[in-house]
N, C-alpha and C. Protein backbone atom coordinates (compact mmCIF):
# COMPACT_ATOMS: atom_id res chain seq x y z
N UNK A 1 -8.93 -22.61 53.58
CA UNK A 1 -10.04 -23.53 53.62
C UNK A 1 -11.03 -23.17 52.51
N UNK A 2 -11.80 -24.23 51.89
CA UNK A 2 -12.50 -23.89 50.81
C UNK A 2 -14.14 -23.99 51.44
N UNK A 3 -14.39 -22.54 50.68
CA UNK A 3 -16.07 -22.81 50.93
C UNK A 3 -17.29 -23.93 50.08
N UNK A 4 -17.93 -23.88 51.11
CA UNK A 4 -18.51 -25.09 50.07
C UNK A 4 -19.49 -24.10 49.48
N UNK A 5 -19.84 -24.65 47.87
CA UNK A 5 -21.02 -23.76 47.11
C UNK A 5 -22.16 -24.13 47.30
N UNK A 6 -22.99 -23.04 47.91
CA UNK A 6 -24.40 -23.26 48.02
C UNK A 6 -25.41 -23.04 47.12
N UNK A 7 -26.30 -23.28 47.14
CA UNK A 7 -27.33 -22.78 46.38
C UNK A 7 -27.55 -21.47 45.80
N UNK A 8 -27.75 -21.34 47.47
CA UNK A 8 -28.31 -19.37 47.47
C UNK A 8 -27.53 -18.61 46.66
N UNK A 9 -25.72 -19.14 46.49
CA UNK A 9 -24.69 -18.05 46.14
C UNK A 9 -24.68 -18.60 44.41
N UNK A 10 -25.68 -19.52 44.03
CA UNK A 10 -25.47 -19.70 42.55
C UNK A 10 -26.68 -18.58 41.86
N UNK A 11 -25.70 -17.62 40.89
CA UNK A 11 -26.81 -16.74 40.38
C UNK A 11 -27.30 -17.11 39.04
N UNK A 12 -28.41 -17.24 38.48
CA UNK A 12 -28.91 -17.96 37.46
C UNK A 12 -29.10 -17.10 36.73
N UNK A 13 -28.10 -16.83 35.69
CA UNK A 13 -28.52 -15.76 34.55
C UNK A 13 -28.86 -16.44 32.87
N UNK A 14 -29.96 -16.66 33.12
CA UNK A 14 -30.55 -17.13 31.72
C UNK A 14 -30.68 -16.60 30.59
N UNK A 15 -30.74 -15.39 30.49
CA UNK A 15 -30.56 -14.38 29.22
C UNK A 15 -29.29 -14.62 28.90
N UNK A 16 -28.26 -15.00 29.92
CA UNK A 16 -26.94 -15.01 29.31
C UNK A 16 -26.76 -16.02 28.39
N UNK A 17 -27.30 -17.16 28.90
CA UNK A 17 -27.37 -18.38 28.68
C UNK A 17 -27.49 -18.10 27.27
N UNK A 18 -28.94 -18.00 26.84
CA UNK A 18 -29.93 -18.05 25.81
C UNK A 18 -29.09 -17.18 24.58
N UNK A 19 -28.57 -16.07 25.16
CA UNK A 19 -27.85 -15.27 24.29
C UNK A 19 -26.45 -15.83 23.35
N UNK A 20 -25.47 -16.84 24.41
CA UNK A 20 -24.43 -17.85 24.13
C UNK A 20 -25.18 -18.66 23.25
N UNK A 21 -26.49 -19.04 23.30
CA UNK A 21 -26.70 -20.18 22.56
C UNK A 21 -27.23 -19.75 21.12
N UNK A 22 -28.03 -18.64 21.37
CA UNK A 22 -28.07 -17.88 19.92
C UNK A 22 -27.06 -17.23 19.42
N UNK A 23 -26.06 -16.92 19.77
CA UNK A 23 -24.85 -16.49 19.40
C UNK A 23 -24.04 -17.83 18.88
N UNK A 24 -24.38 -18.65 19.35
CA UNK A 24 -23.17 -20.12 19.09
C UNK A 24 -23.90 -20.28 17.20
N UNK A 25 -25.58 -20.54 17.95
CA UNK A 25 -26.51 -20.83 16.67
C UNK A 25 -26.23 -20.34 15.13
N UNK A 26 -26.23 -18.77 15.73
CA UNK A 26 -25.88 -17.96 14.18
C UNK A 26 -24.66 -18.31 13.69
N UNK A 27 -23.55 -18.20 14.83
CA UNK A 27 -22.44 -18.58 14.12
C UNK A 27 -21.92 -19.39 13.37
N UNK A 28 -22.13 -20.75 14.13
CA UNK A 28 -22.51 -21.85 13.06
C UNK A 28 -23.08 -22.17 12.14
N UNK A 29 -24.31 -21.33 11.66
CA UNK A 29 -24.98 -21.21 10.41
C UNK A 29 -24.40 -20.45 9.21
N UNK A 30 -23.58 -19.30 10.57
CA UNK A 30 -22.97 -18.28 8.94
C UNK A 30 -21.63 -18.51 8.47
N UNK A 31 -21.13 -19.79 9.56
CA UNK A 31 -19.30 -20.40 9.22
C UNK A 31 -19.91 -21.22 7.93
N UNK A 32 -21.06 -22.74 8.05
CA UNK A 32 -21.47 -23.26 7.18
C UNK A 32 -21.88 -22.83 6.09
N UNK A 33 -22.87 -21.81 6.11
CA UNK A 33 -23.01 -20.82 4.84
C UNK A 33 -22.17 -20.42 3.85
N UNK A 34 -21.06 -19.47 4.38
CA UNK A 34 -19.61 -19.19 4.06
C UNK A 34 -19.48 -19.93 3.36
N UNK A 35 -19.17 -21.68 3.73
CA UNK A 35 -17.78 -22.49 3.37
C UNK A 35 -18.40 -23.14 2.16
N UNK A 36 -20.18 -23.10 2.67
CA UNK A 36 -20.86 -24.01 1.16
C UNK A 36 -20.26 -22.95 0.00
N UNK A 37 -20.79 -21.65 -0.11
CA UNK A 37 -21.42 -20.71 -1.22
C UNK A 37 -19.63 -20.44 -1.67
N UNK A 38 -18.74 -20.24 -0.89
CA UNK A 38 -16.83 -20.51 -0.66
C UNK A 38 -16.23 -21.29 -0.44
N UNK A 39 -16.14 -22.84 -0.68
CA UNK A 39 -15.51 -23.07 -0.74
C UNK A 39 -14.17 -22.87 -0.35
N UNK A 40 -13.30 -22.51 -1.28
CA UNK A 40 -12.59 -22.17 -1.95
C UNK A 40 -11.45 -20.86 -1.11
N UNK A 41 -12.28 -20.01 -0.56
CA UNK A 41 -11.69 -19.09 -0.03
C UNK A 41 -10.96 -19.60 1.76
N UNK A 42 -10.15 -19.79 1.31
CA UNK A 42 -9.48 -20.20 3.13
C UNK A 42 -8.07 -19.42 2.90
N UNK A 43 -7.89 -19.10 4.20
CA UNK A 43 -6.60 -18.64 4.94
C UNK A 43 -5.44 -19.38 5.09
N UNK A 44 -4.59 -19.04 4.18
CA UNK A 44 -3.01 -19.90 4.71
C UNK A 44 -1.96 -18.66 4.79
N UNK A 45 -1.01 -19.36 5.57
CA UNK A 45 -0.09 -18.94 5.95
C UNK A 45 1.11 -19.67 5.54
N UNK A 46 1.90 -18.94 4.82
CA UNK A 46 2.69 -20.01 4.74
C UNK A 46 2.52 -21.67 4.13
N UNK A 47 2.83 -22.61 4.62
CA UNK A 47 1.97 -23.37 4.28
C UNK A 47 1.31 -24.60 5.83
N UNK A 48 0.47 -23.11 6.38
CA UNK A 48 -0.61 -23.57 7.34
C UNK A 48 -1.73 -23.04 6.68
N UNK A 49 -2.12 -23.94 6.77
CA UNK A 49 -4.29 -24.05 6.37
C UNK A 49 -4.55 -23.44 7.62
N UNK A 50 -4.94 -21.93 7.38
CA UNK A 50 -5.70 -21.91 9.09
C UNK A 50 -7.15 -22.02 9.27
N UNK A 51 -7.49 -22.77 9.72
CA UNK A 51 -9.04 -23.19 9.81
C UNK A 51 -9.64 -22.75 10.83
N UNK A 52 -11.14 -22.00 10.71
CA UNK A 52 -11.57 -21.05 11.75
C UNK A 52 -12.15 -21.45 13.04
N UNK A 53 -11.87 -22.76 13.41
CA UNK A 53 -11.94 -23.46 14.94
C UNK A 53 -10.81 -22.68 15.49
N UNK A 54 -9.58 -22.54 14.88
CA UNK A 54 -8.51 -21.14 15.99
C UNK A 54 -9.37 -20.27 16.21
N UNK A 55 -10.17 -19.51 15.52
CA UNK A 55 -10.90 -17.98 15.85
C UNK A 55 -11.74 -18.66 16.86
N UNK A 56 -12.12 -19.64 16.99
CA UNK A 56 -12.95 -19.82 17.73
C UNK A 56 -12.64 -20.33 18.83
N UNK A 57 -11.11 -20.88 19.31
CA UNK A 57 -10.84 -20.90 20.36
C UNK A 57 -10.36 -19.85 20.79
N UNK A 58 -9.59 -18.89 20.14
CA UNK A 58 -9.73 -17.43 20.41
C UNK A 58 -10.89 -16.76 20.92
N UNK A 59 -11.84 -16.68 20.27
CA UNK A 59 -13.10 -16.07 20.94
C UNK A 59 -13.71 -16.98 22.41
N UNK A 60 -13.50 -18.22 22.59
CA UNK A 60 -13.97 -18.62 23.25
C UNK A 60 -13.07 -18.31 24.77
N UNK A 61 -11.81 -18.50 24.72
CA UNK A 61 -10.95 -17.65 25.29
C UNK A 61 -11.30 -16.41 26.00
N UNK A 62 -11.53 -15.48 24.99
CA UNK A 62 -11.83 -14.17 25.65
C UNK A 62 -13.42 -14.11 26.41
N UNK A 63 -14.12 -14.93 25.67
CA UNK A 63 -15.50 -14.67 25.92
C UNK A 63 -15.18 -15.14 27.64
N UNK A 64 -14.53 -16.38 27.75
CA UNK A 64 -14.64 -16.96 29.24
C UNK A 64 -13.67 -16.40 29.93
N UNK A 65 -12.70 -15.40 29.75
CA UNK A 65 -11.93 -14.48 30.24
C UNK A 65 -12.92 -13.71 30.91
N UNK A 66 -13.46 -12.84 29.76
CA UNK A 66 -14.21 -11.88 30.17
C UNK A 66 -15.12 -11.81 31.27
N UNK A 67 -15.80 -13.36 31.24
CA UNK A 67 -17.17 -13.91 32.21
C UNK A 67 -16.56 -14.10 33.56
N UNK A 68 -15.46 -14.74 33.20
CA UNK A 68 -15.13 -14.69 34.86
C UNK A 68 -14.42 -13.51 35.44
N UNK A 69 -13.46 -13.04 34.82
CA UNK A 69 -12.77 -12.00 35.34
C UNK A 69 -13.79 -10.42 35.46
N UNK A 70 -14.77 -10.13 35.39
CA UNK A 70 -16.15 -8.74 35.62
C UNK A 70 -16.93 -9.44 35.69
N UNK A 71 -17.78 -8.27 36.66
CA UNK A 71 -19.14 -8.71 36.46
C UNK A 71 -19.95 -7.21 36.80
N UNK A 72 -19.86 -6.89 35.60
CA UNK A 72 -20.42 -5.76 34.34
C UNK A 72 -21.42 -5.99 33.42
N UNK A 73 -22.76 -5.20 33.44
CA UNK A 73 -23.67 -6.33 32.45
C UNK A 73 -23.19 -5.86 30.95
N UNK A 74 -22.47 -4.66 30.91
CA UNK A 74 -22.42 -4.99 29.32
C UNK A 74 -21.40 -5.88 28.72
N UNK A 75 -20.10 -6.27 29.83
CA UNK A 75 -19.38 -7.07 29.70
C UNK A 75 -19.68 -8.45 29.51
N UNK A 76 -20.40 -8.88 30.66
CA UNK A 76 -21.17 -10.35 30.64
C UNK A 76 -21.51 -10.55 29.29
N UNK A 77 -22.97 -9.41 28.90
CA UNK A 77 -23.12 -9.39 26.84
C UNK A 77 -22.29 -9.81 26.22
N UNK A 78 -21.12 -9.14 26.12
CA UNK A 78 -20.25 -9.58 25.29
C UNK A 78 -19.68 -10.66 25.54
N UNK A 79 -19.37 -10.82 26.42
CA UNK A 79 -18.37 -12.38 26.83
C UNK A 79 -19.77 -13.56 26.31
N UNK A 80 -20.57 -13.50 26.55
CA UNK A 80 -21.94 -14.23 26.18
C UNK A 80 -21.91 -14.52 24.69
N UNK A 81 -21.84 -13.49 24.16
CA UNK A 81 -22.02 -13.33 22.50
C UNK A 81 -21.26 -13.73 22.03
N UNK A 82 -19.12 -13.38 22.53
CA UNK A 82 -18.23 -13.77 22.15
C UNK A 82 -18.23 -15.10 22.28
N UNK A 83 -18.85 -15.45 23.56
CA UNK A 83 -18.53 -17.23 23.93
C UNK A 83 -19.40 -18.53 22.86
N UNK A 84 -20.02 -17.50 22.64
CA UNK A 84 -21.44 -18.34 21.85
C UNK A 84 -20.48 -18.56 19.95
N UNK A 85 -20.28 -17.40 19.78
CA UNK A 85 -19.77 -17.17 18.51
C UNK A 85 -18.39 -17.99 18.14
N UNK A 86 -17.57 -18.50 19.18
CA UNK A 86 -15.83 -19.29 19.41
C UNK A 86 -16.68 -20.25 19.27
N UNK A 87 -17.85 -21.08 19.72
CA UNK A 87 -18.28 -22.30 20.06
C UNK A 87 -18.71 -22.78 18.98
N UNK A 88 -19.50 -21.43 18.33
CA UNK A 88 -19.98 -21.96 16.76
C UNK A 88 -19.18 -22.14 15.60
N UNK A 89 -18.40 -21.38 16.07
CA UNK A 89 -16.64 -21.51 14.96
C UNK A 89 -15.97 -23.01 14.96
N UNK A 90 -16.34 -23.51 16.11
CA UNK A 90 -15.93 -24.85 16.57
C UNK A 90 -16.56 -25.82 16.01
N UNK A 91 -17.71 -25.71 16.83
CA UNK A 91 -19.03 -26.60 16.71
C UNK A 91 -18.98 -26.86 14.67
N UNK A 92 -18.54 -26.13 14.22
CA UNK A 92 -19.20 -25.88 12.42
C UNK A 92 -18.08 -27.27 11.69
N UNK A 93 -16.62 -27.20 12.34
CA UNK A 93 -15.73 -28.10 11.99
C UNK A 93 -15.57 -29.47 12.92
N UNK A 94 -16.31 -29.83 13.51
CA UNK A 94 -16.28 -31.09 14.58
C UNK A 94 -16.16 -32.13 13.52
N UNK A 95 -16.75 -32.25 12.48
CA UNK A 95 -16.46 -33.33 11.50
C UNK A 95 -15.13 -33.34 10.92
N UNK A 96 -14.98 -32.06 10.58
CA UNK A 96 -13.11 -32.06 10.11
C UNK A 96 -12.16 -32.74 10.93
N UNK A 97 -12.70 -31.99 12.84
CA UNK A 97 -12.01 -32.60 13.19
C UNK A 97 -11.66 -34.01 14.12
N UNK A 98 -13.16 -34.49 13.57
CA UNK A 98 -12.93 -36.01 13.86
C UNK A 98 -12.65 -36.88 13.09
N UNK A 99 -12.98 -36.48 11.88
CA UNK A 99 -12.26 -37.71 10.94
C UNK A 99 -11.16 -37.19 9.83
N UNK A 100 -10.19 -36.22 10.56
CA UNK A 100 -9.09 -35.60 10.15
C UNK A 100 -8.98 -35.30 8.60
N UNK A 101 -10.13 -34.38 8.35
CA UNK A 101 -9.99 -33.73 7.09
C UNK A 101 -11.50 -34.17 6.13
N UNK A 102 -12.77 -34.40 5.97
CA UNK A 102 -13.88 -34.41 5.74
C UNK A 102 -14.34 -33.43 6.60
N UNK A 103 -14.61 -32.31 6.07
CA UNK A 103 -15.09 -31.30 6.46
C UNK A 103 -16.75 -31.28 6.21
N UNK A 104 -16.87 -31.88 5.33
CA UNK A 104 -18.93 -32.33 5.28
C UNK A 104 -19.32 -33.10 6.16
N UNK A 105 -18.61 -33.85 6.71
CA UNK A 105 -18.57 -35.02 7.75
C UNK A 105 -20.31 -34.33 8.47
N UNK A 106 -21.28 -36.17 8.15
CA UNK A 106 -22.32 -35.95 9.06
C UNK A 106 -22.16 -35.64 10.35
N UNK A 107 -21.15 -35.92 10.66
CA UNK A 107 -20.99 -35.99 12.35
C UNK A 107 -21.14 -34.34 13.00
N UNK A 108 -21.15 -33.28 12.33
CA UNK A 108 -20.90 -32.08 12.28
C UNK A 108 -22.53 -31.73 12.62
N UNK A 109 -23.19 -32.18 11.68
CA UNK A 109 -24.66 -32.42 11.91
C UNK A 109 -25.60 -32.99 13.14
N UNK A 110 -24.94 -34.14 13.18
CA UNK A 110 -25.43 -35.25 14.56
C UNK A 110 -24.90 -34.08 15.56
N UNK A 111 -23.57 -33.77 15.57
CA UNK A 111 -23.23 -32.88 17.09
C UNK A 111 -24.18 -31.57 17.25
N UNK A 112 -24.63 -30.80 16.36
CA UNK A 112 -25.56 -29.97 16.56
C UNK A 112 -26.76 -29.81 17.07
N UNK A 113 -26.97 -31.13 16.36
CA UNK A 113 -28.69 -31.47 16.28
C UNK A 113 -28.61 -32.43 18.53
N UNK A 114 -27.56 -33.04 18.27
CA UNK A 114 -27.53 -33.37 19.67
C UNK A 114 -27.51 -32.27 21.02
N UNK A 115 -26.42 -31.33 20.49
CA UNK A 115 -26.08 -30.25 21.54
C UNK A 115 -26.96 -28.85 21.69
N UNK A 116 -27.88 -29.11 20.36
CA UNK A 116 -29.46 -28.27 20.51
C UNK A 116 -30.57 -28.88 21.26
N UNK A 117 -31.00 -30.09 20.89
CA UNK A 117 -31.64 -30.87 22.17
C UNK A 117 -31.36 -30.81 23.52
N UNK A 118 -30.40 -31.29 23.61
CA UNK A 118 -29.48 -30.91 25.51
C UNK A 118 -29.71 -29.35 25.83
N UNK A 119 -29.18 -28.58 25.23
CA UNK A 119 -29.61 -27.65 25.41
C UNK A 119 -30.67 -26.68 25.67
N UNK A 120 -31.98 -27.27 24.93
CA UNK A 120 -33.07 -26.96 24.73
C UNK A 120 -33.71 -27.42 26.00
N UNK A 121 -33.38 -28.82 26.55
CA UNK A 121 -33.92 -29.38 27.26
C UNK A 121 -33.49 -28.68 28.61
N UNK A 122 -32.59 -28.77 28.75
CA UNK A 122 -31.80 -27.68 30.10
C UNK A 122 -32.64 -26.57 30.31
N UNK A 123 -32.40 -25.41 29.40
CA UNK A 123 -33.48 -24.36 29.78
C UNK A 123 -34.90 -24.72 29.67
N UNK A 124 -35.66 -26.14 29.34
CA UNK A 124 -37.10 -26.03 29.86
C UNK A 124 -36.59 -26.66 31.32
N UNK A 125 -35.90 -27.26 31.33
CA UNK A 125 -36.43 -27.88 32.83
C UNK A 125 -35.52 -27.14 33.72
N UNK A 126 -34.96 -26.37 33.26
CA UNK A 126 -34.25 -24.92 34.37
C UNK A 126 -35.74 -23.77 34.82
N UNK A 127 -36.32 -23.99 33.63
CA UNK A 127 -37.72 -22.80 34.27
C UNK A 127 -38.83 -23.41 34.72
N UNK A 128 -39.22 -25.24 34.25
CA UNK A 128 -40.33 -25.70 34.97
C UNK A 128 -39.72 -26.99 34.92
N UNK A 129 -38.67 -27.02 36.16
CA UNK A 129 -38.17 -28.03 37.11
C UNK A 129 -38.96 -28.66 37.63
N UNK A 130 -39.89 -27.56 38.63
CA UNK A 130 -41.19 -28.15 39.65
C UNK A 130 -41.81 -28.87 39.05
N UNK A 131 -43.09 -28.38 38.15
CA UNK A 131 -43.78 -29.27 37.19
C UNK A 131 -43.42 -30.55 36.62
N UNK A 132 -42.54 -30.23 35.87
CA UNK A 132 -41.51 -31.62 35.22
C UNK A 132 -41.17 -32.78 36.57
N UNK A 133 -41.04 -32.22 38.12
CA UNK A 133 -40.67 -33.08 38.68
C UNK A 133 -42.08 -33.71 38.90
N UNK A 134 -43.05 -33.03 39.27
CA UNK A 134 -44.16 -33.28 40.26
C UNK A 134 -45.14 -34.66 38.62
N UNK A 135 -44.91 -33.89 37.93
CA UNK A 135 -45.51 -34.41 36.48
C UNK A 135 -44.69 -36.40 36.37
N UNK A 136 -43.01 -35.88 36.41
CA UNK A 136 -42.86 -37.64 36.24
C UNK A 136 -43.21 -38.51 37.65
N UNK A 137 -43.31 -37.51 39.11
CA UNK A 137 -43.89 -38.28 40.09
C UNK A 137 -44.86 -38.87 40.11
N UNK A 138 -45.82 -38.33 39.17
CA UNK A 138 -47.23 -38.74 38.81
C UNK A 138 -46.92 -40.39 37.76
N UNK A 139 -46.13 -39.94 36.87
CA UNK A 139 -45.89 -40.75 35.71
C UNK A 139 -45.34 -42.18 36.67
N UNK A 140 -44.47 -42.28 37.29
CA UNK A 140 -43.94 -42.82 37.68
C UNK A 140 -44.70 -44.22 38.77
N UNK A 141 -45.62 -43.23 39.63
CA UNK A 141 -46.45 -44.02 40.34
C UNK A 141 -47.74 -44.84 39.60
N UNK A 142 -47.55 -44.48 38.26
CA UNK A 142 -48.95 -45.36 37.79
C UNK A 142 -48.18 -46.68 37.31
N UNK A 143 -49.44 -47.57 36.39
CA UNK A 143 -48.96 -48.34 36.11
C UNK A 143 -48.48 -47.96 34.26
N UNK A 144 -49.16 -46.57 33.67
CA UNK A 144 -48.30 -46.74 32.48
C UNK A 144 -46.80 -46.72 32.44
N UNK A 145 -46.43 -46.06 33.56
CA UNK A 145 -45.31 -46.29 33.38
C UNK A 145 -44.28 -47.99 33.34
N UNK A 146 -44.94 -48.45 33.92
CA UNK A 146 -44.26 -49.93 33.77
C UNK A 146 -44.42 -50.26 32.10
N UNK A 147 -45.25 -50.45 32.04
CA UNK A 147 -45.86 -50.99 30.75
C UNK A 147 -44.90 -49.90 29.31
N UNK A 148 -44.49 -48.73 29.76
CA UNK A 148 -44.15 -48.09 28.82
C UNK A 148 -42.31 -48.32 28.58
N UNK A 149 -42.22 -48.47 30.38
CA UNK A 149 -40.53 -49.00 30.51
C UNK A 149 -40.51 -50.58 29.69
N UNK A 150 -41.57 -51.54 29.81
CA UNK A 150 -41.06 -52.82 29.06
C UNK A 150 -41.07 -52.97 27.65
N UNK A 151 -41.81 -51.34 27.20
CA UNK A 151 -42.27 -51.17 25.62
C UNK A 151 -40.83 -51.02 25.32
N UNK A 152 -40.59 -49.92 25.78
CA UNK A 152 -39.25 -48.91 25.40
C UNK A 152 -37.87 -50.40 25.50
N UNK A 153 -37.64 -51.07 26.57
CA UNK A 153 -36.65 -51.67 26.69
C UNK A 153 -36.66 -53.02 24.77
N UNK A 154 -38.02 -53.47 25.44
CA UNK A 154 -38.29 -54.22 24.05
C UNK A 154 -37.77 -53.81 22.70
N UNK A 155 -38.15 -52.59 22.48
CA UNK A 155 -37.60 -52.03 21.34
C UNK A 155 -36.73 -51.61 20.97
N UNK A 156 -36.05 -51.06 22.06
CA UNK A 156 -34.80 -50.77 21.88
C UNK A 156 -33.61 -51.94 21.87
N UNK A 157 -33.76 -53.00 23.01
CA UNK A 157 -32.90 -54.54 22.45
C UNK A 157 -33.37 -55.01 21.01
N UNK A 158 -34.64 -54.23 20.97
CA UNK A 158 -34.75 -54.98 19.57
C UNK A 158 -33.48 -54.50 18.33
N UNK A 159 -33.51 -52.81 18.46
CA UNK A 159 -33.04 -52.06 17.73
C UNK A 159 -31.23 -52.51 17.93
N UNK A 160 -30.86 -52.63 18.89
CA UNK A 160 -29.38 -52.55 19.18
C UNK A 160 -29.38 -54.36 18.38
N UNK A 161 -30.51 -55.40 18.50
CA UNK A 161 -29.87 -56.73 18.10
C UNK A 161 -29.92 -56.38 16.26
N UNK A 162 -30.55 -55.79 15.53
CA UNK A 162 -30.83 -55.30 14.72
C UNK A 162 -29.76 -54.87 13.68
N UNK A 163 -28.86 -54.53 14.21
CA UNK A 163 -27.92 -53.65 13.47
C UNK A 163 -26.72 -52.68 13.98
N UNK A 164 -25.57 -52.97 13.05
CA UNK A 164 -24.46 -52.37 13.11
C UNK A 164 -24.01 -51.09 13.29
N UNK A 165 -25.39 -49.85 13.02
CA UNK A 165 -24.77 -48.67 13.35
C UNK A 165 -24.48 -48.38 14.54
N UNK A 166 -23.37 -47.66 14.89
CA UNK A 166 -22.59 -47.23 16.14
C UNK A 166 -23.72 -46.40 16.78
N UNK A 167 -24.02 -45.38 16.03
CA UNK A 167 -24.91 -44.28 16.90
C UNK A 167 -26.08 -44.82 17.21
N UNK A 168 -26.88 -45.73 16.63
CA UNK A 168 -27.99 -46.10 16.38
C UNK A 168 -27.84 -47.20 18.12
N UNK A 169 -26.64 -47.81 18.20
CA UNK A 169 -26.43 -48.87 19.28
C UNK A 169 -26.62 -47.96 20.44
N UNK A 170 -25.49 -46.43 20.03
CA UNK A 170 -25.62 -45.89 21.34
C UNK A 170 -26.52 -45.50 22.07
N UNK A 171 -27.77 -44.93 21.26
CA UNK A 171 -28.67 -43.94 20.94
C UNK A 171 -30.07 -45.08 21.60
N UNK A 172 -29.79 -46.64 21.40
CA UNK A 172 -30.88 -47.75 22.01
C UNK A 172 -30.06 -47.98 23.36
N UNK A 173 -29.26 -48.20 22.96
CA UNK A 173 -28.48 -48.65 24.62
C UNK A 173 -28.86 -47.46 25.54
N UNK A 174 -28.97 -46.07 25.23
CA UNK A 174 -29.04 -44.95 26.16
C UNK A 174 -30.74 -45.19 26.50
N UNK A 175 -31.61 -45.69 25.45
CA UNK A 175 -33.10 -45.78 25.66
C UNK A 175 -33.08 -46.98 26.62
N UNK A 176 -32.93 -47.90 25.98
CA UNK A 176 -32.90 -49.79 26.93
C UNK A 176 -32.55 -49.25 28.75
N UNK A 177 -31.33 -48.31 28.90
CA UNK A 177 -30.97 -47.71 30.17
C UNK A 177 -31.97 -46.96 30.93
N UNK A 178 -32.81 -46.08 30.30
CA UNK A 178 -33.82 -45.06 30.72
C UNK A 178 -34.69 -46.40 31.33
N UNK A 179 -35.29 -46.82 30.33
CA UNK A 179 -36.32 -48.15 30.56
C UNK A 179 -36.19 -48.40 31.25
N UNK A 180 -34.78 -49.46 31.36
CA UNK A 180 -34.57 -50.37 33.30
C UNK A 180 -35.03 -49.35 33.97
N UNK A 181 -34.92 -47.51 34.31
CA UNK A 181 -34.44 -47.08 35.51
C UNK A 181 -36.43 -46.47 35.76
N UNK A 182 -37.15 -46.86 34.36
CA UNK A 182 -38.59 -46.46 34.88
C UNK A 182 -38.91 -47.82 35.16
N UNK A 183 -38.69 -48.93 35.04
CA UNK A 183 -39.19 -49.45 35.82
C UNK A 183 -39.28 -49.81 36.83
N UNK A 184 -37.63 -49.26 37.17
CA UNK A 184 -37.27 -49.87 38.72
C UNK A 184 -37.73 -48.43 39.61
N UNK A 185 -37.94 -47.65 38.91
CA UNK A 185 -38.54 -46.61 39.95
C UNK A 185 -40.05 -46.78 39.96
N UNK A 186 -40.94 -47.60 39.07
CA UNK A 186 -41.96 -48.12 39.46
C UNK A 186 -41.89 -49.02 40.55
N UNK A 187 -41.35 -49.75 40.46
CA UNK A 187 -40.91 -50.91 41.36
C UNK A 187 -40.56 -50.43 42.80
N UNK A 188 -39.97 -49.34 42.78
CA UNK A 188 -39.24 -48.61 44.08
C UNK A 188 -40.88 -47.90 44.44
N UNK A 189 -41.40 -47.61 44.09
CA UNK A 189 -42.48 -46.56 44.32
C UNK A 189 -43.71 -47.09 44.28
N UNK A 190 -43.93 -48.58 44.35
CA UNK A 190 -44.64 -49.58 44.52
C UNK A 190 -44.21 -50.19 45.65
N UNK A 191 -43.03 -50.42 45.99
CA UNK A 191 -42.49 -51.13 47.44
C UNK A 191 -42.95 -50.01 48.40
N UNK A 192 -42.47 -48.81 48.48
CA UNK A 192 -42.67 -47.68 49.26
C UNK A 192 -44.28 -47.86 49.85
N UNK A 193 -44.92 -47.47 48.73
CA UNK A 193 -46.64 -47.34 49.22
C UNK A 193 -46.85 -48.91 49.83
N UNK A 194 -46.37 -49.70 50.01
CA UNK A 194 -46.75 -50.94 50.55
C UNK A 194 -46.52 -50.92 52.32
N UNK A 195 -45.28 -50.55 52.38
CA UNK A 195 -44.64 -50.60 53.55
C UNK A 195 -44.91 -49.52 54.62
């Protein structure tokens, strides 16, 4: 029979966290570094191009080996550091390997700059959850918030009727979505206090 996971038994280790993510950070700065100032210098075998997303599923491998299989703090460190460092090995070629061989590929850029935001955002609202909640409860029950959901939706249909870029569609369509859901939680939280 399977236990169900509770709360209490989830342990929140944030240094680990923080450490994976500065470990991912550097890595990815010093794969990019490398490849600008080198070019030139890559690994073959034979005739395989080995490109250092393997090291980095290698490291990522061991790093999540390591994390689950001990729980040792100097081990955790390392599996942390290792896990961070496979991700940035990764993370550095996402353009190579989405448009099968442009290795400058913006997209390499956009995924960073995206998966640093998310990220960033996670650990603030992992340490001031409360606040952040009690703060949009506030937001929510006034009336700027309406007024700010019909701004945001406005502009953003504006932006998606506007133009052909893909990310740019996704990136309004994900705003236009937020919008509907503040206003209808105005709306919800306006019915409530009535009744």
């Amino acid at each position: 029979m399977v236990k169900a996971i509770s709360a209490s038994a989830f342990q929140l280790r944030g240094h680990l966290a923080i450490l994976a993510l500065a470990s991912f950070i550097l890595s990815f700065m010093i794969a990019r570094t490398f490849t600008f100032f080198f070019p030139n210098v890559i690994l073959i075998s034979g005739e395989l191009h080995i490109h250092h997303f393997w090291f980095g599923m290698i490291l990522l491998a061991i790093g999540g080996w390591l994390g689950i299989g001990y729980n040792q703090k100097e081990i955790d460190t390392a599996a942390a550091i290792l896990y961070g460092v496979g991700g940035g090995l990764i993370a550095d070629e996402v353009g190579l390997l989405l448009t099968f061989g442009n290795y400058y590929s913006e997209l390499t850029w956009t995924f960073m700059l995206l998966l640093l935001s998310f990220s960033a955002a996670l650990i603030l609202f992992s340490k001031y959850s409360q606040s952040i909640i009690k703060e949009l409860h506030e937001f929510v029950s006034s009336k700027v918030s309406l007024l700010f959901g019909v701004f945001l939706a406005a502009i953003s249909v504006a932006f998606v009727l506007e133009t052909s870029n893909f990310l740019i569609i996704i990136v309004s369509a994900g705003l236009t979505a937020t919008a509907i859901l503040i206003v209808l939680a105005f709306l919800i939280h306006q019915i409530k206090q009535k009744t």
